[in-house]
N, C-alpha and C. Protein backbone atom coordinates (compact mmCIF):
# COMPACT_ATOMS: atom_id res chain seq x y z
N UNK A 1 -25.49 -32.24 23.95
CA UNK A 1 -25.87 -31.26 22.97
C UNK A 1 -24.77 -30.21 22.85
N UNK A 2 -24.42 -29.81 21.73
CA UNK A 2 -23.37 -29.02 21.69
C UNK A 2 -24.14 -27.62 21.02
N UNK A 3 -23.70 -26.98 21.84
CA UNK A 3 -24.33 -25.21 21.58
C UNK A 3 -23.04 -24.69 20.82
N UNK A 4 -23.29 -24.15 19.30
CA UNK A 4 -22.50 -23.25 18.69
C UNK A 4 -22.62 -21.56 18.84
N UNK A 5 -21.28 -21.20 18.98
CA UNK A 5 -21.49 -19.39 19.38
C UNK A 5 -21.99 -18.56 17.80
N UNK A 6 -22.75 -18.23 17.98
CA UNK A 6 -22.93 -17.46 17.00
C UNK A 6 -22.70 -16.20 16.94
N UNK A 7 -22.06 -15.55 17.45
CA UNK A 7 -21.52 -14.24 17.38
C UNK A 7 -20.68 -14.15 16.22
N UNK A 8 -19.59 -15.24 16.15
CA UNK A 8 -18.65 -14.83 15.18
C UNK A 8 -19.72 -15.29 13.30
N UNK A 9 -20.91 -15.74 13.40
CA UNK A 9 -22.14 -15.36 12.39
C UNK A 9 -22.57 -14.15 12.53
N UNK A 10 -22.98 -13.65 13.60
CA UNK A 10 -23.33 -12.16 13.41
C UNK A 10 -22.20 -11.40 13.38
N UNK A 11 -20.75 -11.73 13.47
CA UNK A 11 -20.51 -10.14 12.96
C UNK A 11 -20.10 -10.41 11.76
N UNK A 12 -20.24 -11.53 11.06
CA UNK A 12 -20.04 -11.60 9.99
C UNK A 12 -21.35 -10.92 8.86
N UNK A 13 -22.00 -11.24 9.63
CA UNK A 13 -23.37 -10.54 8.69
C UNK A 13 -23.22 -9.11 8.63
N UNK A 14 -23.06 -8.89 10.07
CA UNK A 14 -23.12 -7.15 10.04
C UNK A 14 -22.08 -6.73 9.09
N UNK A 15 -20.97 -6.87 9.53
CA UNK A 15 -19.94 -6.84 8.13
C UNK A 15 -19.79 -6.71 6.86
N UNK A 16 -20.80 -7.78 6.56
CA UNK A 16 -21.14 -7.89 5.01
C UNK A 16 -22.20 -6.91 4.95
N UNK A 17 -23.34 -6.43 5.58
CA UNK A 17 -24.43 -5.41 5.63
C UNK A 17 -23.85 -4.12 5.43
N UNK A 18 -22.44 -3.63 6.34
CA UNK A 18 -21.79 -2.49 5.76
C UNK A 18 -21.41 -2.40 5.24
N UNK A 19 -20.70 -3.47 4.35
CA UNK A 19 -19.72 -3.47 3.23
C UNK A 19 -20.93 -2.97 1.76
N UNK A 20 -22.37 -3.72 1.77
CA UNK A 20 -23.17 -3.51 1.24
C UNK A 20 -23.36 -1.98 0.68
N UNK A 21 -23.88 -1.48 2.36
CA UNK A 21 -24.15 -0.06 2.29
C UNK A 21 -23.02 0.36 1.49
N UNK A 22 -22.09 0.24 1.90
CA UNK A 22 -20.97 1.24 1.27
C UNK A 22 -20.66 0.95 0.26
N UNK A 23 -20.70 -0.31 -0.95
CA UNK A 23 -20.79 -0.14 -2.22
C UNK A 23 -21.79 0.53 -2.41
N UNK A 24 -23.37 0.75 -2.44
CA UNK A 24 -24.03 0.89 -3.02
C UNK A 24 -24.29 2.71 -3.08
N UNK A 25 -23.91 2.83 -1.41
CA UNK A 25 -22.64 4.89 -0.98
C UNK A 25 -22.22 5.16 -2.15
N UNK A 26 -21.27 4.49 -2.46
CA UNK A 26 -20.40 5.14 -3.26
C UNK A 26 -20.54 5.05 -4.57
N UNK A 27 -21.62 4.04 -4.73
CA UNK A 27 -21.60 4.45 -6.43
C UNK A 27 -22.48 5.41 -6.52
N UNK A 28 -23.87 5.61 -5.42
CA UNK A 28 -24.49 6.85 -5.76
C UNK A 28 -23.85 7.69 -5.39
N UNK A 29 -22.65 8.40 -4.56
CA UNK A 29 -21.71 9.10 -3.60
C UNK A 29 -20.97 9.85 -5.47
N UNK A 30 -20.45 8.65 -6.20
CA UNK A 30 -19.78 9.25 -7.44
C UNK A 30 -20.79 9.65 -8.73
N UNK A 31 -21.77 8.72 -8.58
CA UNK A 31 -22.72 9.32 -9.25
C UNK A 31 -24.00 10.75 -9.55
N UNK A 32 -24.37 10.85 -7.98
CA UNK A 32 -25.31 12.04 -7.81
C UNK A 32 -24.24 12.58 -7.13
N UNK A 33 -22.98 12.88 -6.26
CA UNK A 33 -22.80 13.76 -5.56
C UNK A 33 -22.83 13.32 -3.79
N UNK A 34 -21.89 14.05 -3.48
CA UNK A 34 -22.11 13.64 -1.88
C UNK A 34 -23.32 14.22 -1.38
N UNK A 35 -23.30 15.28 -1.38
CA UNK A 35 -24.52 16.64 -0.89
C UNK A 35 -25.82 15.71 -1.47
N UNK A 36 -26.03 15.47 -2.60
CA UNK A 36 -27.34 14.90 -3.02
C UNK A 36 -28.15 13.83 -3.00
N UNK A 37 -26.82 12.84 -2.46
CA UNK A 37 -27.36 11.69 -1.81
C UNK A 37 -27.80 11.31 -0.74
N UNK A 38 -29.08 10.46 -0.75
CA UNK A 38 -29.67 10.67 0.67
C UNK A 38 -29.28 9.23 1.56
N UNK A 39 -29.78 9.24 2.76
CA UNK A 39 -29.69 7.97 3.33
C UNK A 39 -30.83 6.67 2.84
N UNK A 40 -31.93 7.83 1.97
CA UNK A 40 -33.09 6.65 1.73
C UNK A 40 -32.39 6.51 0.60
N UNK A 41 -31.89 6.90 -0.41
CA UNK A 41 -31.50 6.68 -1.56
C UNK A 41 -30.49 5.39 -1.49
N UNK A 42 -29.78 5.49 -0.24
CA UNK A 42 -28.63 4.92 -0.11
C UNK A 42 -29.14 3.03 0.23
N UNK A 43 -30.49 3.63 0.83
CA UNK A 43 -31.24 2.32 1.59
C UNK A 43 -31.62 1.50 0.18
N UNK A 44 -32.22 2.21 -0.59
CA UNK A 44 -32.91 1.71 -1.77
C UNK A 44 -31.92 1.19 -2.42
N UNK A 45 -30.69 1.17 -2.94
CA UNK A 45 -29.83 1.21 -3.65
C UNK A 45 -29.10 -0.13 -3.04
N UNK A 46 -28.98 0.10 -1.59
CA UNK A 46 -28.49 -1.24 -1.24
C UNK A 46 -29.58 -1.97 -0.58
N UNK A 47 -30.42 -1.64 -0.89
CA UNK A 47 -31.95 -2.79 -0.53
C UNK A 47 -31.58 -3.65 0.82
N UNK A 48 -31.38 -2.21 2.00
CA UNK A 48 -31.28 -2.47 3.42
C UNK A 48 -32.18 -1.34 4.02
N UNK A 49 -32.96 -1.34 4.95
CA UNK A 49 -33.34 -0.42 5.72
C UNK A 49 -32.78 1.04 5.82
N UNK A 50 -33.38 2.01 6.00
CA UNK A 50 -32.96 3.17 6.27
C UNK A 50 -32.46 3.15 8.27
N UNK A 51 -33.23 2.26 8.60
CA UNK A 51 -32.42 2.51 10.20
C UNK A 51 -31.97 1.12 10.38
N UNK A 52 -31.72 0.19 9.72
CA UNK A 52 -30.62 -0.91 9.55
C UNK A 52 -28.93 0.19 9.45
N UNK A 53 -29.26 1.22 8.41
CA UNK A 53 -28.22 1.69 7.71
C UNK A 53 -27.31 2.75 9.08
N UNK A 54 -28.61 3.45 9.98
CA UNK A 54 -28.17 4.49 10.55
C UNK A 54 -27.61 3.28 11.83
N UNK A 55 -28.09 2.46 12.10
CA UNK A 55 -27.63 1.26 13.12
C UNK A 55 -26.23 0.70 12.78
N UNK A 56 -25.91 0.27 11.88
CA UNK A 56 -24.81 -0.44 10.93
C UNK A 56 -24.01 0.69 11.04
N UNK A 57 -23.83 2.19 10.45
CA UNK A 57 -22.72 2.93 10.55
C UNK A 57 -23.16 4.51 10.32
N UNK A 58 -24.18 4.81 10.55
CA UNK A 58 -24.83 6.11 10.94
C UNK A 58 -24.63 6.90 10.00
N UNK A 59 -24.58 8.02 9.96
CA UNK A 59 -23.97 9.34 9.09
C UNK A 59 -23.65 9.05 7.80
N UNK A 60 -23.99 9.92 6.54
CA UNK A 60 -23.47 9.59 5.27
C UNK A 60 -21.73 9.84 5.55
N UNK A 61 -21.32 10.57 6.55
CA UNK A 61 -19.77 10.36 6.65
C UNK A 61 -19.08 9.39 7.09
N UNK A 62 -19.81 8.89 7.89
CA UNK A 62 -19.41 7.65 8.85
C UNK A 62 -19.41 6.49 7.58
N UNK A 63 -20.19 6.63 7.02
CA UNK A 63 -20.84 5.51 5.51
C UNK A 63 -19.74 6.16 4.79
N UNK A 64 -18.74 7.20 4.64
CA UNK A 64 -17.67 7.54 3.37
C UNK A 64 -16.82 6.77 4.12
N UNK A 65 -16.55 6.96 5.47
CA UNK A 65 -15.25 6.98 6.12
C UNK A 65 -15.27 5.24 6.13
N UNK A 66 -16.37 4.60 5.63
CA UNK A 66 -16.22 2.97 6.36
C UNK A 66 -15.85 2.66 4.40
N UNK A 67 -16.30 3.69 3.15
CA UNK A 67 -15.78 3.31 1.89
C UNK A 67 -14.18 3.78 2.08
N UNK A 68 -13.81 4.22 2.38
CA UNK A 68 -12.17 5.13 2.37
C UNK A 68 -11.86 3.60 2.95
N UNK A 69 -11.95 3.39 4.26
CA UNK A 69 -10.76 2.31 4.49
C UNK A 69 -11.24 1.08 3.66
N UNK A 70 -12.13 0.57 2.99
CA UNK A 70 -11.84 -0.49 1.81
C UNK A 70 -10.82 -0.06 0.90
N UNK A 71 -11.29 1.31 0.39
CA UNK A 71 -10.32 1.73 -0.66
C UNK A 71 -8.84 1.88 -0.08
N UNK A 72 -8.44 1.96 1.15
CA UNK A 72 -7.27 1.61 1.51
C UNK A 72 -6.68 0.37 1.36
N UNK A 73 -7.53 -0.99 1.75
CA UNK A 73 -7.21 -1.87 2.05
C UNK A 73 -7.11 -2.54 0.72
N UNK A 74 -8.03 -2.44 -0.65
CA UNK A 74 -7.89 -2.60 -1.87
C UNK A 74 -6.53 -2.00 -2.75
N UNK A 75 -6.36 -1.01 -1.78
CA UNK A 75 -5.00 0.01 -3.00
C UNK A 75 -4.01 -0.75 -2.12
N UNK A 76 -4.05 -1.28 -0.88
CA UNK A 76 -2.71 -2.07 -0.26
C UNK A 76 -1.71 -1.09 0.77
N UNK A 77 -2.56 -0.23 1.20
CA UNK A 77 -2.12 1.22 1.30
C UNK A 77 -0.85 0.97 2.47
N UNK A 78 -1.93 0.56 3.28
CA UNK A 78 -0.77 0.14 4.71
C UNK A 78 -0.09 -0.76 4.71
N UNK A 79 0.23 -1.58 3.78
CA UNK A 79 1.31 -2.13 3.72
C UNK A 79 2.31 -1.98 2.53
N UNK A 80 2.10 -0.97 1.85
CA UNK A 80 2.92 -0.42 0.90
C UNK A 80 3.80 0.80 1.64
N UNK A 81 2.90 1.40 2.72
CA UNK A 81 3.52 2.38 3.39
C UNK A 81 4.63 1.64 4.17
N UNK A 82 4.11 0.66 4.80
CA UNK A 82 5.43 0.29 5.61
C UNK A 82 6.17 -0.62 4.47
N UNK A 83 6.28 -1.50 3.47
CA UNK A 83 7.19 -1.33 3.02
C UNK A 83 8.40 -0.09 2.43
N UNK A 84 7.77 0.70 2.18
CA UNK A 84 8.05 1.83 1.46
C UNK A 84 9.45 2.40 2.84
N UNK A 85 8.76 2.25 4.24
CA UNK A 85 9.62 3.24 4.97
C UNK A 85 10.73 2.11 5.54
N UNK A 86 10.36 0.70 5.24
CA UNK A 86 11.39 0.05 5.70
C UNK A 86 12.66 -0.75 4.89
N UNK A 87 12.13 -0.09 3.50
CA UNK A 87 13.20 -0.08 2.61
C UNK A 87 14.57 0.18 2.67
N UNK A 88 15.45 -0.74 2.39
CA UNK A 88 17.03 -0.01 2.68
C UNK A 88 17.25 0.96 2.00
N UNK A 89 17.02 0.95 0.76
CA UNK A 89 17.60 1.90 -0.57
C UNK A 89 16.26 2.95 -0.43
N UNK A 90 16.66 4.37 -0.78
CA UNK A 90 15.84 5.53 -0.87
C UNK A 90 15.49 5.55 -2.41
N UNK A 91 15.93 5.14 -3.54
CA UNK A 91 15.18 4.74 -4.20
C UNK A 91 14.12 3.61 -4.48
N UNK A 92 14.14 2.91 -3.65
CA UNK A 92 13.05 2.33 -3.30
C UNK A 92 12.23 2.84 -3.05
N UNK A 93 12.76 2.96 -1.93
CA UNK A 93 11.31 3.95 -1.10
C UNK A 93 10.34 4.74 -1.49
N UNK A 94 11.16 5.29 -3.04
CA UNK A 94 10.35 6.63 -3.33
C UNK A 94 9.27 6.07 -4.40
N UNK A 95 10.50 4.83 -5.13
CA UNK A 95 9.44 3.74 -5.86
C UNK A 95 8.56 3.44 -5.20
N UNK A 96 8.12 2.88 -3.94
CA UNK A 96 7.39 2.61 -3.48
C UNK A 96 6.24 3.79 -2.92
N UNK A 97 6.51 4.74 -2.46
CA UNK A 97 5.57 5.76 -2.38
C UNK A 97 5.01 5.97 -3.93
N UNK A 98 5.35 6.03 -5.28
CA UNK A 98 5.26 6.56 -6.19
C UNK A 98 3.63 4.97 -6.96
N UNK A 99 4.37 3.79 -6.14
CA UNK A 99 3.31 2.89 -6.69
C UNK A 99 1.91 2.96 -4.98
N UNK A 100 2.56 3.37 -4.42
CA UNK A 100 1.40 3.37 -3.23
C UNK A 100 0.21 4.40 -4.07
N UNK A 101 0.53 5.74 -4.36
CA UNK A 101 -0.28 6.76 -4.90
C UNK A 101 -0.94 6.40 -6.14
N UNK A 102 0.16 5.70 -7.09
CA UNK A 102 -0.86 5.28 -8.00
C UNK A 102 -1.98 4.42 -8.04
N UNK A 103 -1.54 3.45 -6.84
CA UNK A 103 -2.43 2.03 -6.53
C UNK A 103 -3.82 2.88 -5.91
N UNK A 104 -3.62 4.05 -5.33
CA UNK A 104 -4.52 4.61 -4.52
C UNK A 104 -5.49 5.35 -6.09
N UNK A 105 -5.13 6.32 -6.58
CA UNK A 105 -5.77 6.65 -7.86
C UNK A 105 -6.53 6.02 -8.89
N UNK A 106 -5.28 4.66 -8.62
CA UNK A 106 -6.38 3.99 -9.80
C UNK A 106 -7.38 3.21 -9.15
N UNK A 107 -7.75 2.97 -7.90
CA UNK A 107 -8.57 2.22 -6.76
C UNK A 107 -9.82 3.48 -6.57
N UNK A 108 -9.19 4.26 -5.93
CA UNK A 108 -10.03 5.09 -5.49
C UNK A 108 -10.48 6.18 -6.18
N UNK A 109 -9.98 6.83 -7.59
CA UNK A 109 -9.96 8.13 -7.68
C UNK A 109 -11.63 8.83 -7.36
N UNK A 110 -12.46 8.05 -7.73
CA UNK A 110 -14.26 8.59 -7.75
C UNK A 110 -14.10 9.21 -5.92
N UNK A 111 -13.49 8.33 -5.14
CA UNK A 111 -13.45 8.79 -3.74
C UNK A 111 -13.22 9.93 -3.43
N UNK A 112 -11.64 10.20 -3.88
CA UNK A 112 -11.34 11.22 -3.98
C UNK A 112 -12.42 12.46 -4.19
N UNK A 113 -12.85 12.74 -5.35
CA UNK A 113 -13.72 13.37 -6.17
C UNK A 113 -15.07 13.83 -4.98
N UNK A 114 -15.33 12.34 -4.85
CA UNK A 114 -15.89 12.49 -3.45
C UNK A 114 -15.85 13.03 -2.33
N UNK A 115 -14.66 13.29 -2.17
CA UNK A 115 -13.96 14.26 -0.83
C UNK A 115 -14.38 15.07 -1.26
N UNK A 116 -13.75 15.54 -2.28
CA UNK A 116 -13.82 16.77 -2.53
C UNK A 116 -15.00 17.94 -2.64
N UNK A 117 -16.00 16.83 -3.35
CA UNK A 117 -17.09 18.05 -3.57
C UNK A 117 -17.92 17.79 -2.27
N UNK A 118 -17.63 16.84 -1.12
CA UNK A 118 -18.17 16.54 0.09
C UNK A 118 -17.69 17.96 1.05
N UNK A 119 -16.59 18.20 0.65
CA UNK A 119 -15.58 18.97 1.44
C UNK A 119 -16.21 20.28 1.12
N UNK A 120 -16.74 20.79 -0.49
CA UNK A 120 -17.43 22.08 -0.80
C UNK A 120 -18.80 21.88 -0.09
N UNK A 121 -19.60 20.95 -0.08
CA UNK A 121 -21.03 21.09 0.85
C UNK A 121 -21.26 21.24 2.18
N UNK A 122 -19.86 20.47 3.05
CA UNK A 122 -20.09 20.38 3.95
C UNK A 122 -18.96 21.17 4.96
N UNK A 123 -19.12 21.72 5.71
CA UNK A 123 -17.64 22.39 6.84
C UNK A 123 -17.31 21.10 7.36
N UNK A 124 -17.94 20.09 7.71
CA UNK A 124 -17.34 18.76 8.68
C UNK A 124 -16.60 18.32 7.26
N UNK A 125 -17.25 17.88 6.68
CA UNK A 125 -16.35 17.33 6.01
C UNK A 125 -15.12 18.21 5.24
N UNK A 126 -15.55 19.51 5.05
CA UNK A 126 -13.99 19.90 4.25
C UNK A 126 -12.90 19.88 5.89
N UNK A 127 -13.73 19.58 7.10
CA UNK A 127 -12.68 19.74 8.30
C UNK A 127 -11.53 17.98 8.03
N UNK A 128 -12.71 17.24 7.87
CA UNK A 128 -12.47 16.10 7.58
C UNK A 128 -11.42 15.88 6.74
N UNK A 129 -11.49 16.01 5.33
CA UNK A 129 -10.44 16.32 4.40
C UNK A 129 -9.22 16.89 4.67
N UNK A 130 -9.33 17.73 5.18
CA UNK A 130 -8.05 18.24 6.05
C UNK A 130 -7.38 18.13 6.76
N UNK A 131 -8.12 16.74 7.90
CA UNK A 131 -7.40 15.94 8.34
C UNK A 131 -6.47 14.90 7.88
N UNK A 132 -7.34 14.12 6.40
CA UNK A 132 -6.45 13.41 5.97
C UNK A 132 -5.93 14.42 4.97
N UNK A 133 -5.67 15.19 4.73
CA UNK A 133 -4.49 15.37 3.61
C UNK A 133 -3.39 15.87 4.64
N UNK A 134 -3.64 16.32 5.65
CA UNK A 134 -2.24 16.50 7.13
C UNK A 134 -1.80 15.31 7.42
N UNK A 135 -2.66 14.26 7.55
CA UNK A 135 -2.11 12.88 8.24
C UNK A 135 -1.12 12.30 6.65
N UNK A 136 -2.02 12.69 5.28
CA UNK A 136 -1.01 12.09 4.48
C UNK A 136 0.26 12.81 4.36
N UNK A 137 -0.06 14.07 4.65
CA UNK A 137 1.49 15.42 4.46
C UNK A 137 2.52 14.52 5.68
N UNK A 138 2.62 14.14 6.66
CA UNK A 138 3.09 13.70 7.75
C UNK A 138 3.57 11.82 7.29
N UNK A 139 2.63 11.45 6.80
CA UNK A 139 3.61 10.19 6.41
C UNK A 139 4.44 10.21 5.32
N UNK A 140 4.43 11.58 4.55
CA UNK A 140 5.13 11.62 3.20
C UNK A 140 6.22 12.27 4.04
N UNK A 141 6.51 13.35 4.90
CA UNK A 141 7.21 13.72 5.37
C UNK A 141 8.35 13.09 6.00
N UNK A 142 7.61 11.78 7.09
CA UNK A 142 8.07 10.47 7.73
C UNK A 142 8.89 9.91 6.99
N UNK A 143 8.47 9.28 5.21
CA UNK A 143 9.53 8.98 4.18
C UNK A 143 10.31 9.79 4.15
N UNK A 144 10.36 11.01 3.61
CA UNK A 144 11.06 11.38 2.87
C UNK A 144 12.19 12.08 4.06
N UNK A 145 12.39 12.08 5.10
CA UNK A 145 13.43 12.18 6.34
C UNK A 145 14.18 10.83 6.38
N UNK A 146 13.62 9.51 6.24
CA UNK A 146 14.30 8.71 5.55
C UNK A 146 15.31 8.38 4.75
N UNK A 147 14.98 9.12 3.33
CA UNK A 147 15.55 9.00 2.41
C UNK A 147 16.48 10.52 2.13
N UNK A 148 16.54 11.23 2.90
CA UNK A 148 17.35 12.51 3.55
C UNK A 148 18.65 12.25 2.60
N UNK A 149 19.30 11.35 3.81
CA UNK A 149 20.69 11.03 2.67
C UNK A 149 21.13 10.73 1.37
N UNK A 150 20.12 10.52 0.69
CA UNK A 150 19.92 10.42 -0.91
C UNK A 150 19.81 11.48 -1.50
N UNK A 151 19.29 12.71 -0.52
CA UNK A 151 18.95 13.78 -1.32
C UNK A 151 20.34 14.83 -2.04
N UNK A 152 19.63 15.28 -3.30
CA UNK A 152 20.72 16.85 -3.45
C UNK A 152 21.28 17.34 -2.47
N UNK A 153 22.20 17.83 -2.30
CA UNK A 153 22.87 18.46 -1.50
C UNK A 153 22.42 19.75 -1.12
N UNK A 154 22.08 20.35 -0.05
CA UNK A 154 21.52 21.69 -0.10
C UNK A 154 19.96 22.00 -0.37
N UNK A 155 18.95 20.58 -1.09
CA UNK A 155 17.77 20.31 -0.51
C UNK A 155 17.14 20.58 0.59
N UNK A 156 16.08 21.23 1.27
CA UNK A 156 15.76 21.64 2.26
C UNK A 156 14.15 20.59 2.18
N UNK A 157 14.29 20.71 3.22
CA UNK A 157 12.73 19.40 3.69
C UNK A 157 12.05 19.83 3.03
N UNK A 158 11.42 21.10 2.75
CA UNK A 158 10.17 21.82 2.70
C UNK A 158 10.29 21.48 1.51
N UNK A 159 11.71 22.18 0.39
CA UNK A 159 11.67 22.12 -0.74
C UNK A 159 10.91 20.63 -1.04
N UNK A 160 11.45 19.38 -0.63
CA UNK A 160 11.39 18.06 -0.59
C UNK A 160 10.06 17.34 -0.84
N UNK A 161 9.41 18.24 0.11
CA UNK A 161 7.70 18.38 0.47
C UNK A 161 7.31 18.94 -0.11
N UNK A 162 7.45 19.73 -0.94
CA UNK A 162 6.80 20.38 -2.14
C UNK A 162 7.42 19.88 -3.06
N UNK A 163 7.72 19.10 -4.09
CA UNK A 163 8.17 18.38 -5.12
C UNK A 163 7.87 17.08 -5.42
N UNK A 164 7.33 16.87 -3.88
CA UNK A 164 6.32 15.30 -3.91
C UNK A 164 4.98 15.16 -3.57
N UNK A 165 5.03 16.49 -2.57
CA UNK A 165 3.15 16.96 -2.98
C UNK A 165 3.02 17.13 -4.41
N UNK A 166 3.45 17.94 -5.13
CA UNK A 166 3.29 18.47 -6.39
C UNK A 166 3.24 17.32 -7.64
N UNK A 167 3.94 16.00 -6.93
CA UNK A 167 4.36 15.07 -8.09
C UNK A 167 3.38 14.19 -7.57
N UNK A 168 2.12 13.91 -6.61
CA UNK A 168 1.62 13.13 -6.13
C UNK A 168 -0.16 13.33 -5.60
N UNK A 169 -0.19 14.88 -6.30
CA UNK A 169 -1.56 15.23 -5.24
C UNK A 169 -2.43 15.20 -6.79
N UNK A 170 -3.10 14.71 -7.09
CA UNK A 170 -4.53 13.90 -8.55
C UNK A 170 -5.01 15.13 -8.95
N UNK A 171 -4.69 16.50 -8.75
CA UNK A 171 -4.95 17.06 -9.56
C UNK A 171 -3.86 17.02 -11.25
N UNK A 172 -2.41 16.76 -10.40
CA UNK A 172 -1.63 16.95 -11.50
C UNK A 172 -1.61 15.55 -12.23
């Protein structure tokens, strides 16, 4: 008799159960609002349990933070970044940062939006937000020390860092 493992079935289920939740997050997440959406709402919507949901990935943040890395993995994020920094040419590179952000905007922008007014309801989360827009200030930084030698002459980092925040952050 041959016994099959079924583990690699269950985490496939569970998998697909969060992936669930978190479409069904985020369309009410862009639709009603972070603050206004509930976990039963969230249950109903993806026609899973309310403590299936808190079991699977707990917290309506924990439920953003498990939509953010799809929307990473859909915009191609981490591997646009490392192409981007292992580029020979600094115009590349910047090409490539310049299609990473857009790939991210046009993937994610409702997310975004999402941060944001998550970030006005909540102190964790505007702490949250602030983490990633430091972790993104720091890999833009990472490039653009890179591409140093390409720059104007007499360019200063900061200046550098402010001209690609400014050319890259969805308000503009």
């Amino acid at each position: 008799m041959v016994v099959k493992d079924s583990s690699g079935h269950r985490q496939r289920q569970a998998e697909a159960t969060k992936d669930q939740i978190a479409r069904a997050a985020r369309a009410l997440f862009a639709e009603q609002g972070y603050a206004a959406t509930t976990i039963a709402a969230i249950s109903t919507a993806a026609d899973i349990p309310v403590q299936t949901i808190y079991s699977a990935l707990g917290s309506k943040a924990q439920i953003l933070e498990r939509i953010t890395q799809a929307w990473m993995q859909e915009a191609q994020t981490p591997t646009l970044a490392d192409a981007s920094l292992r580029a020979s040419d600094e115009r590349q590179q910047l090409r490539l940062l310049a299609e990473l952000t857009r790939r991210q905007y046009e993937v994610g922008s409702d997310i975004i939006a999402i941060y944001q007014e998550a970030a006005r309801a909540d102190a964790r989360m505007a702490d949250t937000m602030h983490r990633i827009l430091a972790a993104r200030e720091r890999e833009i930084r990472r490039l653009l020390k890179t591409t140093a030698p390409g720059h104007q002459p007499g360019l200063r980092m900061e200046h550098a860092m402010d001209i690609t925040l400014a050319l890259t952050l969805p308000e503009v």
